[in-house]
C-alpha atoms as a PDB file:
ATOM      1  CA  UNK A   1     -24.735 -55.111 137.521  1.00  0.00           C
ATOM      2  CA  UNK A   2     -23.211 -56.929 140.335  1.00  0.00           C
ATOM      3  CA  UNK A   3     -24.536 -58.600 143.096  1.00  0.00           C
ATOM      4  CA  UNK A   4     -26.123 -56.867 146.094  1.00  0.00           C
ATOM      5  CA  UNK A   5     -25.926 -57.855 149.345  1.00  0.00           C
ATOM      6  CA  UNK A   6     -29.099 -59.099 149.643  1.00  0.00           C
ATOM      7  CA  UNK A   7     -28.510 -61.061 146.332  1.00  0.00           C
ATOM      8  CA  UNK A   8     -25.823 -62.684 147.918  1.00  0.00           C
ATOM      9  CA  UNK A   9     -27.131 -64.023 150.955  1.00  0.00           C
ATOM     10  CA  UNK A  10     -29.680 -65.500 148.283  1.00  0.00           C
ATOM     11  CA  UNK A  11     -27.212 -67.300 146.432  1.00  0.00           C
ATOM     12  CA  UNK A  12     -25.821 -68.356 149.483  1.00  0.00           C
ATOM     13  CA  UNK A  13     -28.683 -69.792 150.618  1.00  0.00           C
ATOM     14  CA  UNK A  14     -29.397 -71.205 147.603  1.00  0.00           C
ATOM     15  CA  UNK A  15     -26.179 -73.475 147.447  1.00  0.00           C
ATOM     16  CA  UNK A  16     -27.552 -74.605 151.274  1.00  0.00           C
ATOM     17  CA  UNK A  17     -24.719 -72.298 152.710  1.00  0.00           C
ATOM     18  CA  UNK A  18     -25.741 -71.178 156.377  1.00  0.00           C
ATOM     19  CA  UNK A  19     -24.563 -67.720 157.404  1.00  0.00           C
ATOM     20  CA  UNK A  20     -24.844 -65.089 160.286  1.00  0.00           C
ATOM     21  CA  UNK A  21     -24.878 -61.369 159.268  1.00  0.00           C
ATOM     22  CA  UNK A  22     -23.784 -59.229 161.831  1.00  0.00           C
ATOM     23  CA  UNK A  23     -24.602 -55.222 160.850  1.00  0.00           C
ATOM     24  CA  UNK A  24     -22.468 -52.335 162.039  1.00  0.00           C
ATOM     25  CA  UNK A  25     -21.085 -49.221 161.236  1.00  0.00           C
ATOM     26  CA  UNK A  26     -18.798 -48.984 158.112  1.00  0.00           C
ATOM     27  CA  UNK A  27     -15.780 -49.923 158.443  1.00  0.00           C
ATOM     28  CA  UNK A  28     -12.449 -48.901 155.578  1.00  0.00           C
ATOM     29  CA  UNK A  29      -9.653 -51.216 157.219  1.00  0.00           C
ATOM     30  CA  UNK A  30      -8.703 -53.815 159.362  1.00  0.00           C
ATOM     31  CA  UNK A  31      -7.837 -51.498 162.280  1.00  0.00           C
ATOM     32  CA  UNK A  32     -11.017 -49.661 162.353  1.00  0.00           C
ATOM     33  CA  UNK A  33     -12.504 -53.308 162.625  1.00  0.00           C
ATOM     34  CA  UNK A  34     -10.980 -53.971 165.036  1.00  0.00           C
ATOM     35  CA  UNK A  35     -12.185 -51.282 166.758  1.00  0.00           C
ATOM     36  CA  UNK A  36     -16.511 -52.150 166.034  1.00  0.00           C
ATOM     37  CA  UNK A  37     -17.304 -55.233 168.581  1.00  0.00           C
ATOM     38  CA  UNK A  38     -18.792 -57.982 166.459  1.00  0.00           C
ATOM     39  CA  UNK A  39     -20.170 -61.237 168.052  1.00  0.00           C
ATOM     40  CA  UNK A  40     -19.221 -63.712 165.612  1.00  0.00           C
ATOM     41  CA  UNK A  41     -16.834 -66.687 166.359  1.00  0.00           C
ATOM     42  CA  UNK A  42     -14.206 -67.152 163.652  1.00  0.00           C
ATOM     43  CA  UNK A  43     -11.133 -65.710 161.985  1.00  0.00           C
ATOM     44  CA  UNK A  44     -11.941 -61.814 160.847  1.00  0.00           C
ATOM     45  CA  UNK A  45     -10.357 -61.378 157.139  1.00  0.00           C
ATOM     46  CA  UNK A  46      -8.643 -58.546 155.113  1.00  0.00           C
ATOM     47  CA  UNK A  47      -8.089 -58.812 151.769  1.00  0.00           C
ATOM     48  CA  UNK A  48      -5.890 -57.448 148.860  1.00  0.00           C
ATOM     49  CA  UNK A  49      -6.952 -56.210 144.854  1.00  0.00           C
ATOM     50  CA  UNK A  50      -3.996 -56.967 143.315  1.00  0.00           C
ATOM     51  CA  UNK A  51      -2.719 -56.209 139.941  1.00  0.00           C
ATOM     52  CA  UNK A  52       1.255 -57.840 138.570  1.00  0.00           C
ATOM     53  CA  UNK A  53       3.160 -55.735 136.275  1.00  0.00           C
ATOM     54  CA  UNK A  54       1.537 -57.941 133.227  1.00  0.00           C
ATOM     55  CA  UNK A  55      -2.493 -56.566 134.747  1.00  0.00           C
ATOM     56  CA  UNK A  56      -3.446 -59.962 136.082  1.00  0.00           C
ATOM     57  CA  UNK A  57      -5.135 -59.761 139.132  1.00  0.00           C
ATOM     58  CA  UNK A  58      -5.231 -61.664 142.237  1.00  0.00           C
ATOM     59  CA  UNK A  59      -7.619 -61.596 145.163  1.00  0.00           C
ATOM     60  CA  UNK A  60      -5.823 -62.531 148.408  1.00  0.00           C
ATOM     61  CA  UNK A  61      -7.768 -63.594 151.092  1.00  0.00           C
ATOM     62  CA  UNK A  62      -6.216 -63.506 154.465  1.00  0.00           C
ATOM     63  CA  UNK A  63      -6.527 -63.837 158.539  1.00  0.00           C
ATOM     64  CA  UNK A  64      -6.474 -60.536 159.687  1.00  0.00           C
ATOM     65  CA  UNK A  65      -3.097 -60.631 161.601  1.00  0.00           C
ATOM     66  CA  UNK A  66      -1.330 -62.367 158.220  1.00  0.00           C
ATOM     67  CA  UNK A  67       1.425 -60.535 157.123  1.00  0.00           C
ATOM     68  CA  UNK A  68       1.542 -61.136 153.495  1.00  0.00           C
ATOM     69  CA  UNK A  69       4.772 -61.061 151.305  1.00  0.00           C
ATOM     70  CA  UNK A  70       3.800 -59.561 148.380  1.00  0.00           C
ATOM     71  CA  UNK A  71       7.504 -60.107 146.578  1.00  0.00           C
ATOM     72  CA  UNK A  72       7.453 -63.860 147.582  1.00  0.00           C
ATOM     73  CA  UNK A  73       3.599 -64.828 146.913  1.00  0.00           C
ATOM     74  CA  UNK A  74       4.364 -62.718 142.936  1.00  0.00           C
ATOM     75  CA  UNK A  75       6.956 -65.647 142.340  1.00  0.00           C
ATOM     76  CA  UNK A  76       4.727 -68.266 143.771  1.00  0.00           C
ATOM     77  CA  UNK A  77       2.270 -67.578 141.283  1.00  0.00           C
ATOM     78  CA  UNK A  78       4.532 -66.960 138.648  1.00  0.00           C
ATOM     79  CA  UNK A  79       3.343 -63.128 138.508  1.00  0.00           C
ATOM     80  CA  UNK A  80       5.370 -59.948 138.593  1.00  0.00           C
ATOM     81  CA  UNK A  81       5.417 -57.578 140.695  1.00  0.00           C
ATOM     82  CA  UNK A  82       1.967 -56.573 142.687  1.00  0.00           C
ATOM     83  CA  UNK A  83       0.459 -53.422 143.145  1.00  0.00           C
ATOM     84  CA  UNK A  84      -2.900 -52.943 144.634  1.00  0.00           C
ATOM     85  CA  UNK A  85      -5.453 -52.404 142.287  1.00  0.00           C
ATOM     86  CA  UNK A  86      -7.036 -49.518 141.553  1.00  0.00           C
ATOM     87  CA  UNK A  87     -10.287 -48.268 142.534  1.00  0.00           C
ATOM     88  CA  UNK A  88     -12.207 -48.204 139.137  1.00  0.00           C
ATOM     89  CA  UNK A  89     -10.731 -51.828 138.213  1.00  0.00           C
ATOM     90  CA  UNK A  90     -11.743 -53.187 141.684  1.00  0.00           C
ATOM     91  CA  UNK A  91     -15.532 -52.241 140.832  1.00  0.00           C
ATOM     92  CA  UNK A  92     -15.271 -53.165 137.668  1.00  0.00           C
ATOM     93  CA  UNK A  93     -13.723 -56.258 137.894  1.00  0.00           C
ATOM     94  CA  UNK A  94     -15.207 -57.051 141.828  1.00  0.00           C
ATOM     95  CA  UNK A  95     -18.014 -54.998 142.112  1.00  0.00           C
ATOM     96  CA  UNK A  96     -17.155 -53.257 145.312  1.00  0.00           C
ATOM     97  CA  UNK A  97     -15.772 -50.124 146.201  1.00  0.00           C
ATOM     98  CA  UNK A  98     -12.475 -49.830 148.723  1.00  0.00           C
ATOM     99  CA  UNK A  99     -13.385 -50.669 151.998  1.00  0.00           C
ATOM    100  CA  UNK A 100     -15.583 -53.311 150.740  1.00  0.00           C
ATOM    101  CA  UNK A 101     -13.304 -55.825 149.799  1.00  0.00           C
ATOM    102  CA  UNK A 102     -14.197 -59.592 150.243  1.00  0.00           C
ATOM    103  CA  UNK A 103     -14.154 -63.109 148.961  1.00  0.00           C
ATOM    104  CA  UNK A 104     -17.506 -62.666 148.139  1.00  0.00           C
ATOM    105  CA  UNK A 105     -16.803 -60.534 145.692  1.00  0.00           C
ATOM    106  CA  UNK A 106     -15.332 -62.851 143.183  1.00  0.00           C
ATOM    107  CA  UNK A 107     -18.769 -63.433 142.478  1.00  0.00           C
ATOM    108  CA  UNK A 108     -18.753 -60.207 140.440  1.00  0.00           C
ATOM    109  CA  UNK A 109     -16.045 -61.829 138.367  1.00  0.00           C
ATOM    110  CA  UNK A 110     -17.797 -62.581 135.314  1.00  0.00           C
ATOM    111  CA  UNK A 111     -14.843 -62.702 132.752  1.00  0.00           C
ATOM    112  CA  UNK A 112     -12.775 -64.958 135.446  1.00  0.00           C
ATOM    113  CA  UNK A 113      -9.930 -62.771 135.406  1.00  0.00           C
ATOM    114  CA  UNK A 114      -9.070 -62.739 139.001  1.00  0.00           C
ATOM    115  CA  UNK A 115      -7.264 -65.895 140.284  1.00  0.00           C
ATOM    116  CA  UNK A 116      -7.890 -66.441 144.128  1.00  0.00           C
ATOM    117  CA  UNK A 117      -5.444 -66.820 146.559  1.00  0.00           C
ATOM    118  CA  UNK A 118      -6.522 -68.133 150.328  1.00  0.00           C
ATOM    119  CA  UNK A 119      -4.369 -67.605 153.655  1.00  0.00           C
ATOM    120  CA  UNK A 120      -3.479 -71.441 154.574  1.00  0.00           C
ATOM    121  CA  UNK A 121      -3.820 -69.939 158.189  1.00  0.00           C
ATOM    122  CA  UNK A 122      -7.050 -68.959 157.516  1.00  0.00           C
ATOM    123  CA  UNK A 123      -8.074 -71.977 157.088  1.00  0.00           C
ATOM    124  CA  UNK A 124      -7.158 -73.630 159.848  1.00  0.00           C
ATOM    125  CA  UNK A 125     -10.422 -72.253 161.196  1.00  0.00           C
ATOM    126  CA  UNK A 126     -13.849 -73.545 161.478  1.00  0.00           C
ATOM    127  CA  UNK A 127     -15.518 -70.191 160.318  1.00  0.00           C
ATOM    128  CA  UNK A 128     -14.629 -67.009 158.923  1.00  0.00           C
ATOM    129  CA  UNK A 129     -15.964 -63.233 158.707  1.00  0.00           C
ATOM    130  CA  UNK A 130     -16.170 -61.622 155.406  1.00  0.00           C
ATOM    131  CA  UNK A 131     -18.081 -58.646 154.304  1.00  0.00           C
ATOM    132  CA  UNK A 132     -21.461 -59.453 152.494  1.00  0.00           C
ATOM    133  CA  UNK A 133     -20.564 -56.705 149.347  1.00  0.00           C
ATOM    134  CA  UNK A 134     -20.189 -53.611 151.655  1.00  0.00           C
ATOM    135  CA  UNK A 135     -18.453 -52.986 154.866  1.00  0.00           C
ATOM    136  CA  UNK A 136     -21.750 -51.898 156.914  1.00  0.00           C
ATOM    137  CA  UNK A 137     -21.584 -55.894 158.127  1.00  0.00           C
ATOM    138  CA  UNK A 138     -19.823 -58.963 158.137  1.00  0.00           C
ATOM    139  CA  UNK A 139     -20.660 -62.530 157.866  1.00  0.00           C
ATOM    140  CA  UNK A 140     -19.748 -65.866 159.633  1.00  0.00           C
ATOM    141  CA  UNK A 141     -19.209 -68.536 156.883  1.00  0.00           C
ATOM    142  CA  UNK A 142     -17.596 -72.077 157.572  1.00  0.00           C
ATOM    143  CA  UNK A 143     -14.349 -72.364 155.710  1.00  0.00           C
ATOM    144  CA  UNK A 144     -15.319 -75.001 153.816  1.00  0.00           C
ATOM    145  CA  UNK A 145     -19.004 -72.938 152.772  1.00  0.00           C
ATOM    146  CA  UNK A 146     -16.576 -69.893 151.904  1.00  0.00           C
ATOM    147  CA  UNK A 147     -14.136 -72.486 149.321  1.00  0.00           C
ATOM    148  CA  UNK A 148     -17.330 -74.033 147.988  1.00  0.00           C
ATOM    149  CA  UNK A 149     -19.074 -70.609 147.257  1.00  0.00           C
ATOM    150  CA  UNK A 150     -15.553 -69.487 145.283  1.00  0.00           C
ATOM    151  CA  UNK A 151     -15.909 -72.660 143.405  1.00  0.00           C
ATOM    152  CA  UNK A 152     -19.370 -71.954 142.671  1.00  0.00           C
ATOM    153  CA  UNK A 153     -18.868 -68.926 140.843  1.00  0.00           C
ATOM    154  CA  UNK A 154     -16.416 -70.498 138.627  1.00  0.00           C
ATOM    155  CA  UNK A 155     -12.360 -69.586 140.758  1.00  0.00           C
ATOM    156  CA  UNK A 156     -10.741 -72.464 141.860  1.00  0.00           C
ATOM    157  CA  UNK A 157      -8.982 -71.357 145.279  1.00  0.00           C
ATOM    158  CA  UNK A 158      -5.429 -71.650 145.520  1.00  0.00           C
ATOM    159  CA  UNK A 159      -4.903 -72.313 149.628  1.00  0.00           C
ATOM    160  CA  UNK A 160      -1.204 -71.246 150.437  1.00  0.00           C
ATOM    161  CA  UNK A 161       1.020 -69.860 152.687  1.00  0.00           C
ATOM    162  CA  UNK A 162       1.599 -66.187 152.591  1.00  0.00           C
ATOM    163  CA  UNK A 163       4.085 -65.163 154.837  1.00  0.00           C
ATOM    164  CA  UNK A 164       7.421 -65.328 154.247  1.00  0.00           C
ATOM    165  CA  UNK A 165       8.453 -67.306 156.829  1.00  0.00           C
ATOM    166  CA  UNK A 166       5.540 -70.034 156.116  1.00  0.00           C
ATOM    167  CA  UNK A 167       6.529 -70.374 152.477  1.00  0.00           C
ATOM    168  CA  UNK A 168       9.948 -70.713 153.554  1.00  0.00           C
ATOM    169  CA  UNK A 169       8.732 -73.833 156.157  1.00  0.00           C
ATOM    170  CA  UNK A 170       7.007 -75.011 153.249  1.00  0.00           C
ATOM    171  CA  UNK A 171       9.550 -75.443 150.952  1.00  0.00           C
END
């Protein structure tokens, strides 16, 4: 079974992780987000269930705003080609329905087959807002919580640029 909400906010707590939940009406994407006012400092996130051509999968976490090059970030990894995942692999895999997507979900990913991919930009915050396992509310996590909690359930991060145009300044 995967985690609840209220499970989370357990564990988080339980690895000394301080948090604000914020509730709200459900939001599906980044622009309806955008849309619900929510009184949290921080970076807001989206993030992608991606599967390559070979089914690996890849959770990208991401500022909001981040344009991410799917092509480019594929031969980063050393992946194929990425298509978002489908919704009976994402709970199966995550635990969350569409909509719901978040770091937090990783959590769910008991086999480890997801690697974890962070927005560099992202992290150039103090804090960030991720769902807590559905989209009726988002938390306010310190960067540095949110990389040690991904740790914690057994993903190692990777932090990297994922526009085009920051890989290519990278490089």
């Amino acid at each position: 079974m995967p985690l609840t909400r209220d499970e989370l906010l357990l564990r988080l707590n339980d690895l000394d992780i301080r948090t604000t939940t914020i509730d709200h009406p459900a939001v599906f994407t980044v622009a309806e987000s955008e849309t619900v006012e929510i009184p949290l400092p921080g970076a807001h996130t989206k993030n992608l269930f991606l599967k390559d051509d070979r089914s690996r999968l890849v959770l990208v976490i991401a500022k909001s705003a981040t344009v991410v090059d799917l092509k480019g970030l594929g031969k980063r990894l050393g992946m194929g080609r990425f298509s978002f995942g489908k919704p009976d692999l994402l709970m199966c895999t995550l635990g969350v329905t569409p909509g719901s997507v978040t770091a937090f979900a990783v959590a769910n990913d008991v086999e480890g087959r997801v690697t974890v991919v962070v927005d560099e930009t992202l992290m150039e915050h103090d804090s960030v807002n991720c769902h807590p396992l559905e989209n009726t509310a988002t938390t306010n996590i310190a960067c540095e919580d949110l990389l040690r909690f991904i740790r914690s359930t057994g993903h190692e991060p990777r932090v990297m640029a994922l526009t085009a145009a920051d890989a290519v300044a990278r490089s």
